[in-house]
C-alpha atoms as a PDB file:
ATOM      1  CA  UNK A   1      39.187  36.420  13.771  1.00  0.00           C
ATOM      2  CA  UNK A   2      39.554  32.988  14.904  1.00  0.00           C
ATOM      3  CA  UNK A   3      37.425  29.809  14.103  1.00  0.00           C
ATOM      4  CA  UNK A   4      36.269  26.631  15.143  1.00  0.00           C
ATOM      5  CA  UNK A   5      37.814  24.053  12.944  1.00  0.00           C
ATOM      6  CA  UNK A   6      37.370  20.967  15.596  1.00  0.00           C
ATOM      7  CA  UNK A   7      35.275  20.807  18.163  1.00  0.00           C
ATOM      8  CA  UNK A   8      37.350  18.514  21.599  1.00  0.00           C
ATOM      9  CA  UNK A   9      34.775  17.799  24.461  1.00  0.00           C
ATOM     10  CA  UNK A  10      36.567  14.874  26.148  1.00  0.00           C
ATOM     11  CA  UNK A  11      34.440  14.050  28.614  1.00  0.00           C
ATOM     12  CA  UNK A  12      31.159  13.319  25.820  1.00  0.00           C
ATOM     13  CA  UNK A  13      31.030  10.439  23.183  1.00  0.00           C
ATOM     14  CA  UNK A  14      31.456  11.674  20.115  1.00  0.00           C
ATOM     15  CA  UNK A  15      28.904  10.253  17.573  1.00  0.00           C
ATOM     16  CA  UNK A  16      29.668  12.055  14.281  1.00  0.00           C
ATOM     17  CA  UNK A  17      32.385  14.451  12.769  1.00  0.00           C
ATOM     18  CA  UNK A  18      30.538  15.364   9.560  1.00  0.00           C
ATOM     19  CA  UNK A  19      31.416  18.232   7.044  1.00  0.00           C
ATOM     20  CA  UNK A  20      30.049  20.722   9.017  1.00  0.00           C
ATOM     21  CA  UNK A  21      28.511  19.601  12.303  1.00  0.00           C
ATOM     22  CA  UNK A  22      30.085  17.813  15.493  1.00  0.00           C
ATOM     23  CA  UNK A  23      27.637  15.660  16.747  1.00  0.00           C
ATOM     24  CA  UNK A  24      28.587  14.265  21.073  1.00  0.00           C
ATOM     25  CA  UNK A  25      26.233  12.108  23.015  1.00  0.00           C
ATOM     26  CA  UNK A  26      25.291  14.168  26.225  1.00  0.00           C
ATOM     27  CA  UNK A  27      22.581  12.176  28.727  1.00  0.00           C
ATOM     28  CA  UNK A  28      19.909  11.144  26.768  1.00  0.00           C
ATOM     29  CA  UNK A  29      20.769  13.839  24.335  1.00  0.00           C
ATOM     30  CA  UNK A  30      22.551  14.853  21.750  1.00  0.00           C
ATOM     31  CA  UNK A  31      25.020  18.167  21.394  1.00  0.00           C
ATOM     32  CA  UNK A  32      25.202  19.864  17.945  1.00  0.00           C
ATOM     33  CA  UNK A  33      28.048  22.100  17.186  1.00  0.00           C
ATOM     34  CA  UNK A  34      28.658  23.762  13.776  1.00  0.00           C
ATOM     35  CA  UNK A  35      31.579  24.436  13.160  1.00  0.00           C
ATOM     36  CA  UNK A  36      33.378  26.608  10.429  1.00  0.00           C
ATOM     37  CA  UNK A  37      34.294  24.148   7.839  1.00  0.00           C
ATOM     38  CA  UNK A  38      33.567  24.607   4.499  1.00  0.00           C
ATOM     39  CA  UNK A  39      32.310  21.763   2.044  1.00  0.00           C
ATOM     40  CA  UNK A  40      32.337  21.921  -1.663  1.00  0.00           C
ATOM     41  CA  UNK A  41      32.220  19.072  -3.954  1.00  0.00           C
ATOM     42  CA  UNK A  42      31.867  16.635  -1.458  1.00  0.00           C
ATOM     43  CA  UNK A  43      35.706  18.013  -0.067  1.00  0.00           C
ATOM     44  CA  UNK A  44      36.040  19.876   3.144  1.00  0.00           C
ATOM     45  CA  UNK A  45      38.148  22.640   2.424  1.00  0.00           C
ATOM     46  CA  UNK A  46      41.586  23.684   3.662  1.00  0.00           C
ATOM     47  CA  UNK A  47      40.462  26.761   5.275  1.00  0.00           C
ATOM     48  CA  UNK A  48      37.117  27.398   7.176  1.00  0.00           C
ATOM     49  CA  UNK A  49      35.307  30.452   6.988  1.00  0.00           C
ATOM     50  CA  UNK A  50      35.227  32.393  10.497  1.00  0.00           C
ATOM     51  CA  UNK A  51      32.141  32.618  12.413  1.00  0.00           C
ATOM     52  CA  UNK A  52      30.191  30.471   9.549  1.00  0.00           C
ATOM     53  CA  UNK A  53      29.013  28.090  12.329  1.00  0.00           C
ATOM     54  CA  UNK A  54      27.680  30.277  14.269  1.00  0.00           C
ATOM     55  CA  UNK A  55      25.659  31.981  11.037  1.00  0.00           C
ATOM     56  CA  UNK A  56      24.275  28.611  10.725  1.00  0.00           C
ATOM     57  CA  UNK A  57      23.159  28.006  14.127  1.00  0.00           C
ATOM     58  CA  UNK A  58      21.503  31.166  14.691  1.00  0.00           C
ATOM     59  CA  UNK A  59      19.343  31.093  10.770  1.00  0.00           C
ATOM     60  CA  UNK A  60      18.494  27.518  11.953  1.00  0.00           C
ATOM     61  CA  UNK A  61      17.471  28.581  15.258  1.00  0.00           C
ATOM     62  CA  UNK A  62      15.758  31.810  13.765  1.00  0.00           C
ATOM     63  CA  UNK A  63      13.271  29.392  11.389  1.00  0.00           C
ATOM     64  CA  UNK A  64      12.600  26.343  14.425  1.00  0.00           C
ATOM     65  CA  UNK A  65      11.368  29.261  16.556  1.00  0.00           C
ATOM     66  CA  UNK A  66       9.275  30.720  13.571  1.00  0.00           C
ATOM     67  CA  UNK A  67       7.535  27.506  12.187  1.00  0.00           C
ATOM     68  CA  UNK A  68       6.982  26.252  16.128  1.00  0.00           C
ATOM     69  CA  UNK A  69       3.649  27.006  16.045  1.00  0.00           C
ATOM     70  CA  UNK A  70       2.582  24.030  13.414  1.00  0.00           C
ATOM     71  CA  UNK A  71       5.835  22.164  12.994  1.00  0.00           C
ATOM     72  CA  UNK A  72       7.316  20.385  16.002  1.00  0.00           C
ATOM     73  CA  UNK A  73      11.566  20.259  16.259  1.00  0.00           C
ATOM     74  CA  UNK A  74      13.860  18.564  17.844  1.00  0.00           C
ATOM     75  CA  UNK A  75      15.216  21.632  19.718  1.00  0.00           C
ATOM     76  CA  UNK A  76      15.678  21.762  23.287  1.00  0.00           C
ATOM     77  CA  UNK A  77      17.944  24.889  23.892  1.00  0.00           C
ATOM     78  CA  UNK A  78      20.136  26.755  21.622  1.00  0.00           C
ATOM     79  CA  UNK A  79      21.832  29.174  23.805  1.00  0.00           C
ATOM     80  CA  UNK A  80      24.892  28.381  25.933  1.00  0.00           C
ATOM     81  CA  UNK A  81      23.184  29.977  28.716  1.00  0.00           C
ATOM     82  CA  UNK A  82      20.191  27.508  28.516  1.00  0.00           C
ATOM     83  CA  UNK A  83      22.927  24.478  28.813  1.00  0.00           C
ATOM     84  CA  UNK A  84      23.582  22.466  31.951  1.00  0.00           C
ATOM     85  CA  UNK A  85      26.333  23.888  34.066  1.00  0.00           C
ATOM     86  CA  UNK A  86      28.781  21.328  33.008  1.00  0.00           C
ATOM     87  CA  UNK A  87      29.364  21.712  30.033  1.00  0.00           C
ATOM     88  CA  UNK A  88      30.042  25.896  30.464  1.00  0.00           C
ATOM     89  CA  UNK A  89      33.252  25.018  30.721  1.00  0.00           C
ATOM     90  CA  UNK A  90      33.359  24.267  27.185  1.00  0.00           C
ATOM     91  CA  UNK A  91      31.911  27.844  26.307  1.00  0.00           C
ATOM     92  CA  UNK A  92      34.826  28.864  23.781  1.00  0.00           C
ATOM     93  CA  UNK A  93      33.908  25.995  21.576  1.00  0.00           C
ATOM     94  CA  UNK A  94      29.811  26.273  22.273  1.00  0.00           C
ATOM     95  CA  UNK A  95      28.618  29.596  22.464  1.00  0.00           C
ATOM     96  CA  UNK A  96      26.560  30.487  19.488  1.00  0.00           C
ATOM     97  CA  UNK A  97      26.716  27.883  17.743  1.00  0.00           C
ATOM     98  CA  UNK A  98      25.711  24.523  19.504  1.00  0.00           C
ATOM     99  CA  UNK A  99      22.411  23.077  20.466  1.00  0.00           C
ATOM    100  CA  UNK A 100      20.775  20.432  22.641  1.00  0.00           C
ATOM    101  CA  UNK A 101      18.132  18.279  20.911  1.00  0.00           C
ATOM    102  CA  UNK A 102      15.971  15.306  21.538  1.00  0.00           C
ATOM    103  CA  UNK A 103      17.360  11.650  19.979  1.00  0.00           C
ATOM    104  CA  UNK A 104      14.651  11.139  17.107  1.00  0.00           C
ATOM    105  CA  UNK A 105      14.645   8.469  14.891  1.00  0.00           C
ATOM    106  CA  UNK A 106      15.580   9.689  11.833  1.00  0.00           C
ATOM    107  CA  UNK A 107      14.335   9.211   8.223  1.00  0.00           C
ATOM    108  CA  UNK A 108      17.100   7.486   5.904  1.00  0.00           C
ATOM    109  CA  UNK A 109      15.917  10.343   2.907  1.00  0.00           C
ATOM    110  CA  UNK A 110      16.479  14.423   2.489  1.00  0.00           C
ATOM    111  CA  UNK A 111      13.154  16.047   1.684  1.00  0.00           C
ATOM    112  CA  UNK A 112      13.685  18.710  -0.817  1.00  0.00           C
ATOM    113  CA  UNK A 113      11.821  21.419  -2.259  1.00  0.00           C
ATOM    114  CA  UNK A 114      12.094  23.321  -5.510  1.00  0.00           C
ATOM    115  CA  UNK A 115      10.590  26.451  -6.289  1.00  0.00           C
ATOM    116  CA  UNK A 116      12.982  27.222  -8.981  1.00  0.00           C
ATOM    117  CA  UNK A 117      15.275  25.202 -11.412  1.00  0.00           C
ATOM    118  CA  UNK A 118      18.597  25.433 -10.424  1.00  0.00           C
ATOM    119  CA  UNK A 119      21.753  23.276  -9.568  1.00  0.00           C
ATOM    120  CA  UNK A 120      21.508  19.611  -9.612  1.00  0.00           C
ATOM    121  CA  UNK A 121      17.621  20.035 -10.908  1.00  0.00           C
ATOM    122  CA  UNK A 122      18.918  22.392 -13.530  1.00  0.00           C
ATOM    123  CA  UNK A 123      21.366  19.567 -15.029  1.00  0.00           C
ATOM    124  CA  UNK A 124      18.728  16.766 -14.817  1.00  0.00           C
ATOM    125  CA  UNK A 125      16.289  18.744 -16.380  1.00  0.00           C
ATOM    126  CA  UNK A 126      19.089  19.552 -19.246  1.00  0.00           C
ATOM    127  CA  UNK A 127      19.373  15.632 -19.498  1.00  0.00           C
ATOM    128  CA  UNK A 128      15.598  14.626 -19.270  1.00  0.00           C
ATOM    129  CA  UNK A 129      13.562  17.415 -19.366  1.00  0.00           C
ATOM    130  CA  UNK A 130      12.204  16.038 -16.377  1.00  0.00           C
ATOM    131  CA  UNK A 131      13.271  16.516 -12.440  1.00  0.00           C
ATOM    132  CA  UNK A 132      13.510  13.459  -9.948  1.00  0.00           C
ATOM    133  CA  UNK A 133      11.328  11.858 -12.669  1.00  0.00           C
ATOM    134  CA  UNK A 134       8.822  14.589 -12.240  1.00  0.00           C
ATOM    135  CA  UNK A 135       8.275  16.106 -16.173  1.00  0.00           C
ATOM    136  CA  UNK A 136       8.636  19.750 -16.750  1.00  0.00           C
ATOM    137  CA  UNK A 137       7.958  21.923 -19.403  1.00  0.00           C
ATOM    138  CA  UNK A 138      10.206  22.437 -22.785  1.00  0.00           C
ATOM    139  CA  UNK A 139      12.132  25.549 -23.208  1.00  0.00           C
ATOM    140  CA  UNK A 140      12.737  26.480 -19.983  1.00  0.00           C
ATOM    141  CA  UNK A 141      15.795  28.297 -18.562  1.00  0.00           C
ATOM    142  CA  UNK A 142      18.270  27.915 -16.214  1.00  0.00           C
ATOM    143  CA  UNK A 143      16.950  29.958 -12.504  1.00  0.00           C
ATOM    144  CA  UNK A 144      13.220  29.939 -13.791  1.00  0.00           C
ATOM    145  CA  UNK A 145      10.562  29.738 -11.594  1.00  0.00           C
ATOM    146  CA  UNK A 146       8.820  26.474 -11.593  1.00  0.00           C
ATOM    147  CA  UNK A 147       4.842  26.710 -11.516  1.00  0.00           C
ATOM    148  CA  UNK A 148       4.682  25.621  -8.429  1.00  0.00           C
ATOM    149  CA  UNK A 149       7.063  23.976  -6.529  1.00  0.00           C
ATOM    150  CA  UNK A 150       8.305  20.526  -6.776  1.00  0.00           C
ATOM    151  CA  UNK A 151       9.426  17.741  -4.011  1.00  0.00           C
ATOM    152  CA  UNK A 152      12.323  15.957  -4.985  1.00  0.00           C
ATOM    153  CA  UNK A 153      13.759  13.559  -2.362  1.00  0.00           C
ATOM    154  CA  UNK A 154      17.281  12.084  -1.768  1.00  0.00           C
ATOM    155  CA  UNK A 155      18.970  10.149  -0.330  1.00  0.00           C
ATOM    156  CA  UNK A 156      21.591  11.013   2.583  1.00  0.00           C
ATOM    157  CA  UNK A 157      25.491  10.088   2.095  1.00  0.00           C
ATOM    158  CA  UNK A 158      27.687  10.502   5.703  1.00  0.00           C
ATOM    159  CA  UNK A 159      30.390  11.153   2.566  1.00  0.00           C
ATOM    160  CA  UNK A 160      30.278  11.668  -1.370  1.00  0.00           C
ATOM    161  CA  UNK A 161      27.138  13.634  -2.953  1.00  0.00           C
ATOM    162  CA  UNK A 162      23.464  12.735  -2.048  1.00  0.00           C
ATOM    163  CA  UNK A 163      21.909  11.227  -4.530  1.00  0.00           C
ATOM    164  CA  UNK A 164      18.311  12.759  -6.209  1.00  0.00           C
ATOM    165  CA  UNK A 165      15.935   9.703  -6.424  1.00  0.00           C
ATOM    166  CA  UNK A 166      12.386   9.911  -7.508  1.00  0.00           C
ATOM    167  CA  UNK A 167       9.083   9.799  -4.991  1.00  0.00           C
ATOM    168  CA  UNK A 168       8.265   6.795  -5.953  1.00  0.00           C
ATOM    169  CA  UNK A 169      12.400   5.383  -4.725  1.00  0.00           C
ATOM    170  CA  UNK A 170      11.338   6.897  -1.379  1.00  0.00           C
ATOM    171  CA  UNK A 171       8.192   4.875  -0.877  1.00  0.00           C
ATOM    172  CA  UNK A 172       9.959   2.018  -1.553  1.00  0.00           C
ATOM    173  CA  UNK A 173      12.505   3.490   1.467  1.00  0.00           C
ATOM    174  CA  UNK A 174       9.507   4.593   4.091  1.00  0.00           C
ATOM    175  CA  UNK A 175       6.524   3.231   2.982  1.00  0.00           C
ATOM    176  CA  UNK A 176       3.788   4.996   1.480  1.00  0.00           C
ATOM    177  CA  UNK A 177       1.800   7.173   4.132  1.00  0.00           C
ATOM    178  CA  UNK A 178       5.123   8.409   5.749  1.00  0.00           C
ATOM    179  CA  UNK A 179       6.346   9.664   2.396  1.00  0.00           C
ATOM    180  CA  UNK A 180       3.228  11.177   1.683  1.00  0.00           C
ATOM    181  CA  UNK A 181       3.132  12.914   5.157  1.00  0.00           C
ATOM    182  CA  UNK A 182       7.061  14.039   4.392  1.00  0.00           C
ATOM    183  CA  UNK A 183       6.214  15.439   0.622  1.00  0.00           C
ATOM    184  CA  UNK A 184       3.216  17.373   2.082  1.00  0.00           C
ATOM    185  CA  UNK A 185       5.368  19.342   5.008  1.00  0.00           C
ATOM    186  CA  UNK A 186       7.912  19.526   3.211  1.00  0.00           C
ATOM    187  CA  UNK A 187       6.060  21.867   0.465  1.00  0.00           C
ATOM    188  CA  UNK A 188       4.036  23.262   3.298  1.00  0.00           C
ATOM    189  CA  UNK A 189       7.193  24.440   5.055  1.00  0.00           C
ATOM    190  CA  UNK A 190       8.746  25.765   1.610  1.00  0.00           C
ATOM    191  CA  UNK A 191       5.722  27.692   0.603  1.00  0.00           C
ATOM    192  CA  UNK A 192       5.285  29.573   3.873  1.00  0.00           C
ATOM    193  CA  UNK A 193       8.752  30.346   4.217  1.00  0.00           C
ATOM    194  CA  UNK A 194       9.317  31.501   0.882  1.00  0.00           C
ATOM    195  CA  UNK A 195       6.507  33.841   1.369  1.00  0.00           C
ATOM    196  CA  UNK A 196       7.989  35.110   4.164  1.00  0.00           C
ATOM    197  CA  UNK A 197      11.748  35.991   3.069  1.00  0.00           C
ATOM    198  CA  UNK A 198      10.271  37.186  -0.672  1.00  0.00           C
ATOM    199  CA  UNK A 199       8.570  39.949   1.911  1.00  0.00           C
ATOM    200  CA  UNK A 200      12.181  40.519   2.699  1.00  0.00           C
ATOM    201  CA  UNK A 201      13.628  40.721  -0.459  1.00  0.00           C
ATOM    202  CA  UNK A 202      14.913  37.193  -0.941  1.00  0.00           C
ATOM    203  CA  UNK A 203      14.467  34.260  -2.975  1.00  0.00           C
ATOM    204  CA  UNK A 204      14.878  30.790  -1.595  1.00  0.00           C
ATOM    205  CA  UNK A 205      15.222  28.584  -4.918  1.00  0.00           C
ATOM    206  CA  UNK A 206      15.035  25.264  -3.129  1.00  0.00           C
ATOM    207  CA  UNK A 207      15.548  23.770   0.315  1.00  0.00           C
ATOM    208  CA  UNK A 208      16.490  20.840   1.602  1.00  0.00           C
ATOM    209  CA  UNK A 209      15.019  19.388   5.184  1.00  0.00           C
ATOM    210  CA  UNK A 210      15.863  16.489   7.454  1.00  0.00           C
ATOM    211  CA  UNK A 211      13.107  14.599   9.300  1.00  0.00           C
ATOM    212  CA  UNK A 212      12.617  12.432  12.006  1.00  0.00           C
ATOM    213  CA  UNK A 213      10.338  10.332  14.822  1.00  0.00           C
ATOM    214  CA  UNK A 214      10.120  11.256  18.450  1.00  0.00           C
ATOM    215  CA  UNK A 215       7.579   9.543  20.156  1.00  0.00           C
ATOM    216  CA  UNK A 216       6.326   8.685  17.272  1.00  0.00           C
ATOM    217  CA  UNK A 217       5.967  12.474  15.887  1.00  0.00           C
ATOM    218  CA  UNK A 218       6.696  13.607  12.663  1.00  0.00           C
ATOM    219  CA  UNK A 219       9.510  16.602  13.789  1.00  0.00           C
ATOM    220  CA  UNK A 220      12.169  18.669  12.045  1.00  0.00           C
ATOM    221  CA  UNK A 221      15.898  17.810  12.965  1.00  0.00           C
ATOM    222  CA  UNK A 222      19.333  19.079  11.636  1.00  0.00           C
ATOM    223  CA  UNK A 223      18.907  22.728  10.639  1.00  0.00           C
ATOM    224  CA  UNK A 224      16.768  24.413   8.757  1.00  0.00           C
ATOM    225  CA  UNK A 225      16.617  27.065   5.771  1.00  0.00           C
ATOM    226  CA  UNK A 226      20.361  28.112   5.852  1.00  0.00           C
ATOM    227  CA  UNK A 227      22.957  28.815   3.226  1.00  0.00           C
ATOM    228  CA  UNK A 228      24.537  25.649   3.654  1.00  0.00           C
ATOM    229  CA  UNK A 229      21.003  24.291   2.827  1.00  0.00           C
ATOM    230  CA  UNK A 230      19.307  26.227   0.394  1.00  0.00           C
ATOM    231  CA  UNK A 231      20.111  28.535  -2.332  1.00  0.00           C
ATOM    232  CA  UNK A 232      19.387  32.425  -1.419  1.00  0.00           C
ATOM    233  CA  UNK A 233      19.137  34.857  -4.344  1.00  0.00           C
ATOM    234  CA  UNK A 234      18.615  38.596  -3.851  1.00  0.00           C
ATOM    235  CA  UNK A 235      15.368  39.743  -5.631  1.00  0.00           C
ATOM    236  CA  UNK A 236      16.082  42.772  -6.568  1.00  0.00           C
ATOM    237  CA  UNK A 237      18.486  41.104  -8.843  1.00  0.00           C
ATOM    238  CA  UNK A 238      17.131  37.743 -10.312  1.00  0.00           C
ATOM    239  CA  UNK A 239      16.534  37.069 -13.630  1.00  0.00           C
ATOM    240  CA  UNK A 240      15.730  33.746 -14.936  1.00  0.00           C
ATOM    241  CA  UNK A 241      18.072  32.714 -17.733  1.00  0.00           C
ATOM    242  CA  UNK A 242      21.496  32.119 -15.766  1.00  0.00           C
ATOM    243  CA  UNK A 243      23.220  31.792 -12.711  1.00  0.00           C
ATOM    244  CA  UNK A 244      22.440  34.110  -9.892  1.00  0.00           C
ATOM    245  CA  UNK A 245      24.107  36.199  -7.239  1.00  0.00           C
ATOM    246  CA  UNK A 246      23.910  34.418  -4.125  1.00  0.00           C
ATOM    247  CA  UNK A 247      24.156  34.444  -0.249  1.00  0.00           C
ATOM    248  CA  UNK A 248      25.111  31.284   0.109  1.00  0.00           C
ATOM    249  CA  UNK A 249      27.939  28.874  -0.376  1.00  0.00           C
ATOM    250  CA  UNK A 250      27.857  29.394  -4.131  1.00  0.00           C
ATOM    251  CA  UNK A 251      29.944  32.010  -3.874  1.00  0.00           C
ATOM    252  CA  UNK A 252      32.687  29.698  -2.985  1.00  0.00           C
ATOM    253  CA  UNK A 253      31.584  27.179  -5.610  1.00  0.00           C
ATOM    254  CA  UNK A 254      32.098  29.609  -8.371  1.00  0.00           C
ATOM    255  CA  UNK A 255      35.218  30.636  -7.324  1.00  0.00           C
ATOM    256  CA  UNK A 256      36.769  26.664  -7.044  1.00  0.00           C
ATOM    257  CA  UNK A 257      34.809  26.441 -10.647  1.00  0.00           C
ATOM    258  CA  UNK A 258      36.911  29.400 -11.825  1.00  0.00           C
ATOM    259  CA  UNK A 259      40.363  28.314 -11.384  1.00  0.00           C
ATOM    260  CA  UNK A 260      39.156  24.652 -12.751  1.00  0.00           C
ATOM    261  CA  UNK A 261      39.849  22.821 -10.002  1.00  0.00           C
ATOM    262  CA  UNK A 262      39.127  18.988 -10.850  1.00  0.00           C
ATOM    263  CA  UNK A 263      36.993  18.395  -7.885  1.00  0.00           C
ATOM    264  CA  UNK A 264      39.109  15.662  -6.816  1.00  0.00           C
ATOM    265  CA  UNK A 265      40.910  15.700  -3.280  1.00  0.00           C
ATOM    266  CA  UNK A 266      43.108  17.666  -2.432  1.00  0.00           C
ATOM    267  CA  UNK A 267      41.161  20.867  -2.700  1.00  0.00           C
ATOM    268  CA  UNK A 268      43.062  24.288  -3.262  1.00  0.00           C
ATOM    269  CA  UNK A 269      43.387  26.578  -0.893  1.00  0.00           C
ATOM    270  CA  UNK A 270      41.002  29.670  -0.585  1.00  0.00           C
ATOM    271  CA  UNK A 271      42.522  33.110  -1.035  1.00  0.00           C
ATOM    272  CA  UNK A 272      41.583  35.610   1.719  1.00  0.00           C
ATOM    273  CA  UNK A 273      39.301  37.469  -0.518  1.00  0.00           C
ATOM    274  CA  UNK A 274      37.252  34.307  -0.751  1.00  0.00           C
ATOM    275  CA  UNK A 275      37.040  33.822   2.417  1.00  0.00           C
ATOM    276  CA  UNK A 276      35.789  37.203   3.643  1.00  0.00           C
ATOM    277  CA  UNK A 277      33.356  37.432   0.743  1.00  0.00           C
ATOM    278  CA  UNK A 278      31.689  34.528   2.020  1.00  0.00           C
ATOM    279  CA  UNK A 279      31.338  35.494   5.226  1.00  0.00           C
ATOM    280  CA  UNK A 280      30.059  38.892   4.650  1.00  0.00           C
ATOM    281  CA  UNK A 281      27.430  37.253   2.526  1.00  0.00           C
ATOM    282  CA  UNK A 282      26.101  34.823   5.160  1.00  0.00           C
ATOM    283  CA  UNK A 283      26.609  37.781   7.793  1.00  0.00           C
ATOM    284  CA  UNK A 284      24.335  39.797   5.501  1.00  0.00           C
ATOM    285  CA  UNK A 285      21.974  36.853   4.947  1.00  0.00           C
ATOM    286  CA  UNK A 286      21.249  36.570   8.541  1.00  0.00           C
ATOM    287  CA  UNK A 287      20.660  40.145   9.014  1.00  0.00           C
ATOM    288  CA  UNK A 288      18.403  40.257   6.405  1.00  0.00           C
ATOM    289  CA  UNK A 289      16.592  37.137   7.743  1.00  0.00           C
ATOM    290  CA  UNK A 290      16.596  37.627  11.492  1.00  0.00           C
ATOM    291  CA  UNK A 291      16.658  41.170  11.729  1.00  0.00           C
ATOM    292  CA  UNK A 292      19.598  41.124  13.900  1.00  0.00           C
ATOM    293  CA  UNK A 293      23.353  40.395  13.761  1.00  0.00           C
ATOM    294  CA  UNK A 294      25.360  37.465  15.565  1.00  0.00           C
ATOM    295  CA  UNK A 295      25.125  36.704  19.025  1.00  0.00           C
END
């Protein structure tokens, strides 16, 4: 099975080359491609995980379509079919996994949502007993359901880890009505969607979504609800009080936990079990999601 690694489109400036996504100039657009690298503690990893990109691209695509309706995106065509004719030629490196978007101006901050306490929240709750400065209850475990779900913004890093700051850090950042308008979608977008994949059998802990201006519009940009961005647990199987089975890229997070790995460049290599777990797990998470397999 082979994989995208690096994306070459010679005749298109390219902009960014980030852990995941290459990101060209085309027109007055721009030209997403994910590709199948694989991040984990801040290190892109020697080998990528086949087809990944294109599991990305088609969840993000999957929840743009399905929030449409109230929440304007960026998207302009995700299909290779949809693109102009010249850049067809570039179809081995494009097809299912690239989309043209408008430019937007784009807000300097991640908008996150927690409906659960978990990973980074999960150790700053250990430390403080509080989240992003937000106070929670004593006593509670890790993977518990919050009472209702929490924003907890941060902000973006081209390299290194993001860094969780509190709301009151991002009005500083944007201002005060823009933050509030960003906190309110962001849980709006959470809540439905949550709804939605619990129907399905699956728990989305927390989220992360990117933001931005076009024509002065408040529109989501980047992707949206996939593994790479939130944590998906099985509900059949959760139980607060630990770490939970996942479809997402904690899977390969354990596994560089495991052999105690110091998280410090170079990262190991991934055995071939890895890396075909992983992928059958976001295979199976888009399935589940979309109803349908790749394209």
């Amino acid at each position: 099975m082979s994989a995208v690694v690096e994306t070459n489109l010679p005749q298109l400036e390219l902009l960014a080359r980030g852990k995941v996504r290459d990101v060209y100039a085309y027109e007055d657009k721009i030209l997403f491609i994910a590709t199948d690298r694989i991040s984990a503690f801040d290190c892109i990893l020697p080998q990528p995980i086949p087809n990944k990109g294109k599991v990305l691209h088609q969840i993000s695509s999957f929840w743009f379509e399905w929030s449409r309706p109230w929440v304007k995106n960026h998207l302009i065509a995700d299909r290779i079919e949809d693109f102009p004719a010249e850049l067809q030629e570039f179809r081995d490196q494009l097809a299912g996994r690239s989309a043209l978007v408008k430019r937007a101006e784009m807000f300097p901050v991640e908008c996150v949502a927690r409906g659960y306490i978990s990973g980074s929240g999960w150790k700053d709750y250990g430390r403080s007993g509080a989240v992003c400065g937000i106070p929670l209850p004593a006593g509670m475990v890790e993977s518990e359901q919050l009472k209702e779900a929490i924003f907890t913004p941060a902000t973006k890093a081209d390299t290194g880890h993001d860094e969780n700051i509190s709301f009151e850090q991002m009005i500083d950042i944007i201002g005060h009505e823009m933050s509030h308008r960003l906190r309110d979608l962001t849980l709006e977008i959470y809540s439905r969607a949550a709804a939605f994949a619990l129907e399905k059998g699956i728990v989305i802990a927390d989220t992360k979504f990117e933001f931005g201006l076009i024509d002065g519009e408040i529109v989501l940009c980047d992707e949206m609800l996939t593994p790479d961005s939130s944590r998906f647990w099985p509900r059949a199987e959760y139980k607060a009080g630990g770490a939970q089975p996942s479809f997402d890229k904690q899977f390969v997070r354990d596994y560089l936990e495991s052999i105690h790995w110091d998280k410090t460049p170079p990262p190991p290599d991934l055995p071939n079990e890895i890396i075909t777990g992983s992928l059958d797990r976001y295979l199976e998470i888009l399935e589940i999601l979309t109803g349908g397999g790749l394209w």
